[in-house]
PDB file of N, CA and C in Angstrom:
ATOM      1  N   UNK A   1     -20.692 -24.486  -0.421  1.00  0.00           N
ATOM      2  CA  UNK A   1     -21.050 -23.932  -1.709  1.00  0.00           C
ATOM      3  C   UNK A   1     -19.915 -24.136  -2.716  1.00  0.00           C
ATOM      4  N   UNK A   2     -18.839 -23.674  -2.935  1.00  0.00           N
ATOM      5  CA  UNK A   2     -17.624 -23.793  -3.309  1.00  0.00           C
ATOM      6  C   UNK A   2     -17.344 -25.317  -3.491  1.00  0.00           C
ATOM      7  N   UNK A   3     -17.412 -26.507  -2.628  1.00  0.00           N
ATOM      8  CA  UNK A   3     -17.539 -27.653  -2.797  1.00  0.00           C
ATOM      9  C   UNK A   3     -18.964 -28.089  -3.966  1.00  0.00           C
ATOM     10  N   UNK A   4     -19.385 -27.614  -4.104  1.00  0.00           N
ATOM     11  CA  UNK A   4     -20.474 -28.321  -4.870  1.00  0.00           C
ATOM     12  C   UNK A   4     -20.134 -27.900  -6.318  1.00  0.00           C
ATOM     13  N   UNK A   5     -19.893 -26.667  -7.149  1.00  0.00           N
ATOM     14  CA  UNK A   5     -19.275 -25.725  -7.543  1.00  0.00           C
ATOM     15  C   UNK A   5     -18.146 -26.833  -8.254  1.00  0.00           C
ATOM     16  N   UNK A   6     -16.835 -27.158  -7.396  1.00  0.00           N
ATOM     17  CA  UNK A   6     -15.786 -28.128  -7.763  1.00  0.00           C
ATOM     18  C   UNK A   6     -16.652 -29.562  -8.453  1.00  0.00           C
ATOM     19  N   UNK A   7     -17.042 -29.781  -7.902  1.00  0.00           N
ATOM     20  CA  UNK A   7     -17.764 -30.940  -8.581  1.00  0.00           C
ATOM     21  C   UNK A   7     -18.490 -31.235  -9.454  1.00  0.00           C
ATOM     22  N   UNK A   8     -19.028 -30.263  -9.408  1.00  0.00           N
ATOM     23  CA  UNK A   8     -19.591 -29.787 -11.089  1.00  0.00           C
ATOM     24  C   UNK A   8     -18.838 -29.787 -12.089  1.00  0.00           C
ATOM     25  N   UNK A   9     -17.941 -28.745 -11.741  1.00  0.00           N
ATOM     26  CA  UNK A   9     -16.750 -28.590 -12.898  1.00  0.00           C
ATOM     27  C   UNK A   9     -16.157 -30.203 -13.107  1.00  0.00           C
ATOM     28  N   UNK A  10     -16.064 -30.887 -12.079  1.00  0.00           N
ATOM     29  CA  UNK A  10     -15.440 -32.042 -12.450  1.00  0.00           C
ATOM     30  C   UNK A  10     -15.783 -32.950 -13.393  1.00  0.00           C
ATOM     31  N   UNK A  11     -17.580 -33.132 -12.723  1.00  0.00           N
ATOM     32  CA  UNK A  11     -18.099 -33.706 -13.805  1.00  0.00           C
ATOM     33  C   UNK A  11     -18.382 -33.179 -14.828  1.00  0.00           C
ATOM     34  N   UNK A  12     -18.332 -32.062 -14.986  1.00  0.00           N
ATOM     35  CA  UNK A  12     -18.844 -30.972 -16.535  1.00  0.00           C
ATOM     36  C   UNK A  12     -17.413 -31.503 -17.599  1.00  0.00           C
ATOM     37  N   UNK A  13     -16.124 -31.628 -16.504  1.00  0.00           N
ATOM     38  CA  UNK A  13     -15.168 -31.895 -17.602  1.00  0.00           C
ATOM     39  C   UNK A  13     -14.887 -33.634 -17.731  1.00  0.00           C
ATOM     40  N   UNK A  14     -15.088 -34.267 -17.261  1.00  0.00           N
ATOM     41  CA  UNK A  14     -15.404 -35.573 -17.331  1.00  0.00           C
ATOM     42  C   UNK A  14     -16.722 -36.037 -18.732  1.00  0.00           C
ATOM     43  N   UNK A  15     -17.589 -35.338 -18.514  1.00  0.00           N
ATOM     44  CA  UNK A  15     -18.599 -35.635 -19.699  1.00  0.00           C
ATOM     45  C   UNK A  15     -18.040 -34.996 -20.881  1.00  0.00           C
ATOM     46  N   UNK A  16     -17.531 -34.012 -21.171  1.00  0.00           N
ATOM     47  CA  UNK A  16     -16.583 -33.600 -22.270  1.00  0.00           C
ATOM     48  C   UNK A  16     -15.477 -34.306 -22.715  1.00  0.00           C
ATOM     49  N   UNK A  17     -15.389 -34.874 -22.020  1.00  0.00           N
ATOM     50  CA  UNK A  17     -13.713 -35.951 -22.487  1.00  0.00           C
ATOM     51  C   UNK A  17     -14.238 -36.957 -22.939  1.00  0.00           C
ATOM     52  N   UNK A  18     -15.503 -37.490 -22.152  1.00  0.00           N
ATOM     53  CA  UNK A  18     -16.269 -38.474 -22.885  1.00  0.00           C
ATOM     54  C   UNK A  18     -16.447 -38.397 -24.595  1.00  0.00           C
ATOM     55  N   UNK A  19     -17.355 -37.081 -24.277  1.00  0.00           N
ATOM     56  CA  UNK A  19     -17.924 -37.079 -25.667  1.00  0.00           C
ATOM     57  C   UNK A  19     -16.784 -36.847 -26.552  1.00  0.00           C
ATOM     58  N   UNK A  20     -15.761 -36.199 -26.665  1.00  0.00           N
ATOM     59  CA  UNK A  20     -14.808 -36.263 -27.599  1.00  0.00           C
ATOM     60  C   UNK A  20     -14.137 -37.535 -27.642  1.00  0.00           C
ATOM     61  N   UNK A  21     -14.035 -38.019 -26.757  1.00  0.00           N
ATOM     62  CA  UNK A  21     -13.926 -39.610 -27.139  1.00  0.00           C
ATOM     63  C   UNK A  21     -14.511 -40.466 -28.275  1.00  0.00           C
ATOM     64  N   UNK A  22     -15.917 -40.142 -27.696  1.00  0.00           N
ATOM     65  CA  UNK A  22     -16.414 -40.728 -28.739  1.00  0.00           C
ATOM     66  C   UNK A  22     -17.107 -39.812 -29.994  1.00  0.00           C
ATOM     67  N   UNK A  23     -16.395 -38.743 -30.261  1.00  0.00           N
ATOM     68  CA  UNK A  23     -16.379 -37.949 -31.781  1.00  0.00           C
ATOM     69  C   UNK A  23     -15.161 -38.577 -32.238  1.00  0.00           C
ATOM     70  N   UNK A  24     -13.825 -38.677 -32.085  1.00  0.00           N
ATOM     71  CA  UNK A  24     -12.845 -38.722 -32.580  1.00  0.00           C
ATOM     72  C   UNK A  24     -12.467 -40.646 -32.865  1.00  0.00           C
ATOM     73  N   UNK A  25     -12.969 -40.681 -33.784  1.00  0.00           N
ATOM     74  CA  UNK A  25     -13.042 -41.899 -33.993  1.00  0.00           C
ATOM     75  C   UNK A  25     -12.153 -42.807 -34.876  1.00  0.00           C
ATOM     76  N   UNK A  26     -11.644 -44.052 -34.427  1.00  0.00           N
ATOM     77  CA  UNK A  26     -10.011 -44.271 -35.576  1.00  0.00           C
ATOM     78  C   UNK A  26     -10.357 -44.469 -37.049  1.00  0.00           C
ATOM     79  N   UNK A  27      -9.672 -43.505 -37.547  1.00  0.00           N
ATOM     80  CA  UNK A  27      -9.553 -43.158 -39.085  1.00  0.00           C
ATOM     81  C   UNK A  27      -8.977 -44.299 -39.530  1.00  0.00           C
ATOM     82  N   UNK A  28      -7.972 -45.331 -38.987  1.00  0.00           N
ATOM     83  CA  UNK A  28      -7.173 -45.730 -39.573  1.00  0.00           C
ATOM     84  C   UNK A  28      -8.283 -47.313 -40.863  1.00  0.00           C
ATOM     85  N   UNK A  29      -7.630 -47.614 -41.902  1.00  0.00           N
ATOM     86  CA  UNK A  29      -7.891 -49.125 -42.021  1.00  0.00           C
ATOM     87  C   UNK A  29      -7.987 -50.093 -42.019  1.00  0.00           C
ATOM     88  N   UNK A  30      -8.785 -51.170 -41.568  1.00  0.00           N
ATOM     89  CA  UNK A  30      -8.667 -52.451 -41.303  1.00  0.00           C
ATOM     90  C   UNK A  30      -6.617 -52.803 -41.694  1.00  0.00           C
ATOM     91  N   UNK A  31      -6.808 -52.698 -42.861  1.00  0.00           N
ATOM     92  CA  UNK A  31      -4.992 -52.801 -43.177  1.00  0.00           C
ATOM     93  C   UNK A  31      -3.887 -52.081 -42.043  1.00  0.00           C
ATOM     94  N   UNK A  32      -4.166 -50.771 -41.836  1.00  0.00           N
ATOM     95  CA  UNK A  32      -3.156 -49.951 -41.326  1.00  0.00           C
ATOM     96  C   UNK A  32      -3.740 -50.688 -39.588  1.00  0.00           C
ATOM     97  N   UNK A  33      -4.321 -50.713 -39.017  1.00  0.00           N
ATOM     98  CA  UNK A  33      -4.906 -51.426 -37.879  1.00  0.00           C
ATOM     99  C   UNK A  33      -4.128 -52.683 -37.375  1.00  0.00           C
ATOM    100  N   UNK A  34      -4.691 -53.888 -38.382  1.00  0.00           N
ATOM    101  CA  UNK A  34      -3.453 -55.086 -38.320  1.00  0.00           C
ATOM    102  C   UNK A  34      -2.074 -54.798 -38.086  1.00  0.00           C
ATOM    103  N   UNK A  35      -1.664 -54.031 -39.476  1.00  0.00           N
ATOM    104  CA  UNK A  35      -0.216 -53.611 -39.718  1.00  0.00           C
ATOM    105  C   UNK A  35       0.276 -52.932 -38.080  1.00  0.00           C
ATOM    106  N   UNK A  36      -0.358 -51.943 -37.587  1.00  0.00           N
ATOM    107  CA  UNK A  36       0.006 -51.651 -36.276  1.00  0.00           C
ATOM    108  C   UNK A  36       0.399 -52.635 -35.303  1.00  0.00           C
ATOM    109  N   UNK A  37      -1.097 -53.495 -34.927  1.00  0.00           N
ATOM    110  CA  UNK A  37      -0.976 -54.927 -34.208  1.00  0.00           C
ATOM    111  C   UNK A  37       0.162 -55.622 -34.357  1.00  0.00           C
ATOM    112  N   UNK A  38       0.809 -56.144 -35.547  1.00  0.00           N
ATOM    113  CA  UNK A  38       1.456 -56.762 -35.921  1.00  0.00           C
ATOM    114  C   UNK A  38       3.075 -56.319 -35.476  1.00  0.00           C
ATOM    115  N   UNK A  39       3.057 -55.141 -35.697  1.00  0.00           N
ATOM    116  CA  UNK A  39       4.266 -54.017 -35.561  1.00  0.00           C
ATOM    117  C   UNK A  39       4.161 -54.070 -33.986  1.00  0.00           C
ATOM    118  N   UNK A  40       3.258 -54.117 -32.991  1.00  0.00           N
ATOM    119  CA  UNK A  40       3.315 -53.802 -31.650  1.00  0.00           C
ATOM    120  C   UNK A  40       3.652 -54.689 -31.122  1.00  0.00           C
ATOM    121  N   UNK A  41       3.173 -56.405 -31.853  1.00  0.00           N
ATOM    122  CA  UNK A  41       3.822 -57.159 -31.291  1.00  0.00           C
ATOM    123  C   UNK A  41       5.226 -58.038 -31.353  1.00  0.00           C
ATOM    124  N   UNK A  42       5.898 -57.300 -32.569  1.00  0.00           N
ATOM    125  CA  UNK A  42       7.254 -57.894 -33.160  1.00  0.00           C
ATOM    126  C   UNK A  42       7.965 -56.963 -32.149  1.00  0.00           C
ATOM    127  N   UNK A  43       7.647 -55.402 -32.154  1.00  0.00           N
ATOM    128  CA  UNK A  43       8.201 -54.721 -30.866  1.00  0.00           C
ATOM    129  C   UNK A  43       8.385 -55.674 -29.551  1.00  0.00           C
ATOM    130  N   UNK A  44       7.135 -55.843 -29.411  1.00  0.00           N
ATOM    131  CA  UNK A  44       7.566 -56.978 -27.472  1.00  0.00           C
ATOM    132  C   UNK A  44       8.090 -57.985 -27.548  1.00  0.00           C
ATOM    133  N   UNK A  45       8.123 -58.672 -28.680  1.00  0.00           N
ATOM    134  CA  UNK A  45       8.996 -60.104 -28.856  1.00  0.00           C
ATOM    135  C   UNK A  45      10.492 -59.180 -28.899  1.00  0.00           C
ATOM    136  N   UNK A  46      10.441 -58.304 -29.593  1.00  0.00           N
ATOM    137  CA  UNK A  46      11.811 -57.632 -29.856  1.00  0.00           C
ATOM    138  C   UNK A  46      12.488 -57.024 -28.144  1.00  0.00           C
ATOM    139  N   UNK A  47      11.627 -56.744 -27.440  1.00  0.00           N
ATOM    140  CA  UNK A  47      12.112 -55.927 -26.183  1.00  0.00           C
ATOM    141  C   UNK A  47      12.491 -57.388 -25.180  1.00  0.00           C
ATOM    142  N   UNK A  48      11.156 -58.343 -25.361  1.00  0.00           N
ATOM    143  CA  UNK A  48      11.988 -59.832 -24.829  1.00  0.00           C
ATOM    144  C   UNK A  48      12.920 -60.474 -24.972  1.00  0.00           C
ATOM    145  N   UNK A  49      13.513 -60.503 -26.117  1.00  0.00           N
ATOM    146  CA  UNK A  49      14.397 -61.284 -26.599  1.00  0.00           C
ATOM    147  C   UNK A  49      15.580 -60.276 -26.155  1.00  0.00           C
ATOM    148  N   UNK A  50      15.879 -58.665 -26.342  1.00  0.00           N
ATOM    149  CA  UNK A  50      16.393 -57.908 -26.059  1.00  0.00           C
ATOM    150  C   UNK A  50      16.920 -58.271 -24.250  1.00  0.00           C
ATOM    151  N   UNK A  51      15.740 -58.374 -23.364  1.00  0.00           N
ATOM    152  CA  UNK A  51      16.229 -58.649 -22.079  1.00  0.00           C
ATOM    153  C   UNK A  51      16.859 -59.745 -21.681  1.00  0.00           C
ATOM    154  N   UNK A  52      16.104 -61.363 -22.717  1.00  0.00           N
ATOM    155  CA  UNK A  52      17.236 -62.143 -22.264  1.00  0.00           C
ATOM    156  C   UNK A  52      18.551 -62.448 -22.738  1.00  0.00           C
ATOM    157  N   UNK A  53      18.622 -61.720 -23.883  1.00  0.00           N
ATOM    158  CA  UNK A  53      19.989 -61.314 -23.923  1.00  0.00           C
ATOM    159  C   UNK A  53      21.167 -60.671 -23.515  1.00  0.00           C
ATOM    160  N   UNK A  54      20.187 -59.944 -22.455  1.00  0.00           N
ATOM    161  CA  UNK A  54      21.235 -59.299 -21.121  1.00  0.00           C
ATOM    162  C   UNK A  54      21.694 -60.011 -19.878  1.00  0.00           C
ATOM    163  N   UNK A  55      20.767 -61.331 -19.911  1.00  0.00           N
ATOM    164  CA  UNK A  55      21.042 -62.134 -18.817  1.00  0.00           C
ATOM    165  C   UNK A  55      21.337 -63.337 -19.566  1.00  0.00           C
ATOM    166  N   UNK A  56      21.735 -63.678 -20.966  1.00  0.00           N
ATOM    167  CA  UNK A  56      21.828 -64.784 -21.398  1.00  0.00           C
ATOM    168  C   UNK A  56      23.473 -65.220 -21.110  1.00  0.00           C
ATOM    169  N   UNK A  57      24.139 -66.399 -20.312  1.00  0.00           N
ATOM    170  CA  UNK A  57      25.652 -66.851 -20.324  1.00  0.00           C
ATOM    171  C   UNK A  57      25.826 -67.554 -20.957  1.00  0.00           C
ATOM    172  N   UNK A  58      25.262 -68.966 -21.630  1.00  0.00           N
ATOM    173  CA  UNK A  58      25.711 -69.479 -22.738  1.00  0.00           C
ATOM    174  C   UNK A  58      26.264 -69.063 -24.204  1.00  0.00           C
ATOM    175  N   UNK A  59      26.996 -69.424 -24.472  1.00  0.00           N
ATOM    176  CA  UNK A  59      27.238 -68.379 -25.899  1.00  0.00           C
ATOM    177  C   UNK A  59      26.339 -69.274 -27.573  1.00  0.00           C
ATOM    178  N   UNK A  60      25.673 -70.301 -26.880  1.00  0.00           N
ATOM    179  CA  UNK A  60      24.956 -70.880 -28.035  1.00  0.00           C
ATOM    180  C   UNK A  60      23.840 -70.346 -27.624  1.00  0.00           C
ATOM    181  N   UNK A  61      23.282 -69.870 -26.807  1.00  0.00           N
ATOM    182  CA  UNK A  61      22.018 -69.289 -26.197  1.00  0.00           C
ATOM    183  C   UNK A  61      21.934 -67.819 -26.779  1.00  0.00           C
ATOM    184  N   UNK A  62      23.175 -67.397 -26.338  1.00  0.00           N
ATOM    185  CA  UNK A  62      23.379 -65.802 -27.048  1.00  0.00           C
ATOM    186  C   UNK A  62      23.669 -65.531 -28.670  1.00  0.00           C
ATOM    187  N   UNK A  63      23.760 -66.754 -29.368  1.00  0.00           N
ATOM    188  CA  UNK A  63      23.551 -66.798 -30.723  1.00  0.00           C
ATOM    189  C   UNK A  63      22.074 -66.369 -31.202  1.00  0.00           C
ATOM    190  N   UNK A  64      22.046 -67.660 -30.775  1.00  0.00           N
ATOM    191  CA  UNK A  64      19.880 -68.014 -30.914  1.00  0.00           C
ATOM    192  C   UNK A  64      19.229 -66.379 -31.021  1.00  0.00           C
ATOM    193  N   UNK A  65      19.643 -65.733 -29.666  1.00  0.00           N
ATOM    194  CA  UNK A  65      18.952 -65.067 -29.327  1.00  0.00           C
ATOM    195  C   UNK A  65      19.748 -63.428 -30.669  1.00  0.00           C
ATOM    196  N   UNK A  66      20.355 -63.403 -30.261  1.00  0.00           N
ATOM    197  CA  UNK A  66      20.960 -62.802 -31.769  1.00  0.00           C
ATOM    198  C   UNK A  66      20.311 -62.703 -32.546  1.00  0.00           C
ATOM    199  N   UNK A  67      19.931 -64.425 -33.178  1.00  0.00           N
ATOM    200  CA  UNK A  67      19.954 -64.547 -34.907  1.00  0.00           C
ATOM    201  C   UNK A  67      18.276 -63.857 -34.783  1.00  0.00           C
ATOM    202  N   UNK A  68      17.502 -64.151 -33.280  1.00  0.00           N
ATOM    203  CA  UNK A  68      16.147 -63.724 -33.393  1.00  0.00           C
ATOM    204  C   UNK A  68      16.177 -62.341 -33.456  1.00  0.00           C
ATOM    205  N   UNK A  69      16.635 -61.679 -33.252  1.00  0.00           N
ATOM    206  CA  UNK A  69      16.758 -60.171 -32.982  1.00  0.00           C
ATOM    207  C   UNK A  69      17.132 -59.896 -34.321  1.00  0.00           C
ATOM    208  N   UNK A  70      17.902 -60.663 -35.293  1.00  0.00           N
ATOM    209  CA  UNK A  70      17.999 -60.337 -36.395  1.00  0.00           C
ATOM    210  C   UNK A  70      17.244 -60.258 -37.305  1.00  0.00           C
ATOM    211  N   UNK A  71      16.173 -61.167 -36.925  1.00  0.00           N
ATOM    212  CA  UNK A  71      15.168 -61.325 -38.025  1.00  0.00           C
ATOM    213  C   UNK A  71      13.835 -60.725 -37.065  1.00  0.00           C
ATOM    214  N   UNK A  72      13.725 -60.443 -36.096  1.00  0.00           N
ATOM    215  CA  UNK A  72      12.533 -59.470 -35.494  1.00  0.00           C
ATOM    216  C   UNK A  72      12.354 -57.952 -36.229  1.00  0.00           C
ATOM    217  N   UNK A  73      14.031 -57.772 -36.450  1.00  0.00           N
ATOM    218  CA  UNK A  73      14.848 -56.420 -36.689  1.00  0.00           C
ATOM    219  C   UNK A  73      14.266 -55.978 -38.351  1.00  0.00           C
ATOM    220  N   UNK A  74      14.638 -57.545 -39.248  1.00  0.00           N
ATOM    221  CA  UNK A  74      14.535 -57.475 -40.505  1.00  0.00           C
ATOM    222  C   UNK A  74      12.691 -57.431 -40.360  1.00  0.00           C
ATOM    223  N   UNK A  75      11.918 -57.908 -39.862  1.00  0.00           N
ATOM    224  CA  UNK A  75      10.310 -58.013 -40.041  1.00  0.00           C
ATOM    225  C   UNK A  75      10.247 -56.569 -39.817  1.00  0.00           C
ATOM    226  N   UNK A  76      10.329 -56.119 -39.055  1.00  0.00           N
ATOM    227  CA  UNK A  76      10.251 -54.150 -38.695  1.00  0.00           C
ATOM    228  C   UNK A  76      10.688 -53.562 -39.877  1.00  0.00           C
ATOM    229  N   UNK A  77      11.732 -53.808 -40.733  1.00  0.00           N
ATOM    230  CA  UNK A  77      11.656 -53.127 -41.416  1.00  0.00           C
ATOM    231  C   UNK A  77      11.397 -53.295 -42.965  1.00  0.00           C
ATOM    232  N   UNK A  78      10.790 -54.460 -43.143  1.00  0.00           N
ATOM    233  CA  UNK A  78       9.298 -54.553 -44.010  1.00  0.00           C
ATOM    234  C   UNK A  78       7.901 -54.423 -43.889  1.00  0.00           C
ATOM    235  N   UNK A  79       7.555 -54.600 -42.680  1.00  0.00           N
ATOM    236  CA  UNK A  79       6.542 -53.552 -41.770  1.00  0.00           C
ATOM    237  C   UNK A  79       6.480 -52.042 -42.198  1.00  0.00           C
ATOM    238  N   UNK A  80       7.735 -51.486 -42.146  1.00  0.00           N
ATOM    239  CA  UNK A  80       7.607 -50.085 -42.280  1.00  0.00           C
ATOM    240  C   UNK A  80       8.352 -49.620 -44.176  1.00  0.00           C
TER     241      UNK A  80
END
């Protein structure tokens, strides 16, 4: 009894998460949307370039990777 009971509740709160799912719907604008995208992915180029610069030994390699971080750095903050 108690087992059947749990499962209910489970699914009772499972269909509720649903539906507020789909009430709460993104406000944002086509503009602010992109602008995110865009921003999420200068972030991962930024966190890549970030790692091989921890393993980079050349010092013309560790320029490169620099000057990119410099200008990943500068796009972020015309983004924002």
């Amino acid at each position: 009894m108690s087992r059947g009971w749990e499962s209910k509740d489970v699914e009772s709160r499972q269909e509720e998460a649903l539906a507020r799912r789909d009430v709460q719907k993104d406000t944002r604008t086509p503009e602010e949307i992109e602008r995110d995208q865009k921003r999420q992915s200068i972030l991962l180029s930024r966190q890549r370039v970030l790692n091989d610069l921890e393993r980079a030994t050349h010092p013309r390699y560790k320029k490169q990777l620099q000057e990119s971080l410099k200008f990943l750095n500068q796009q972020l903050d015309d983004i924002d």
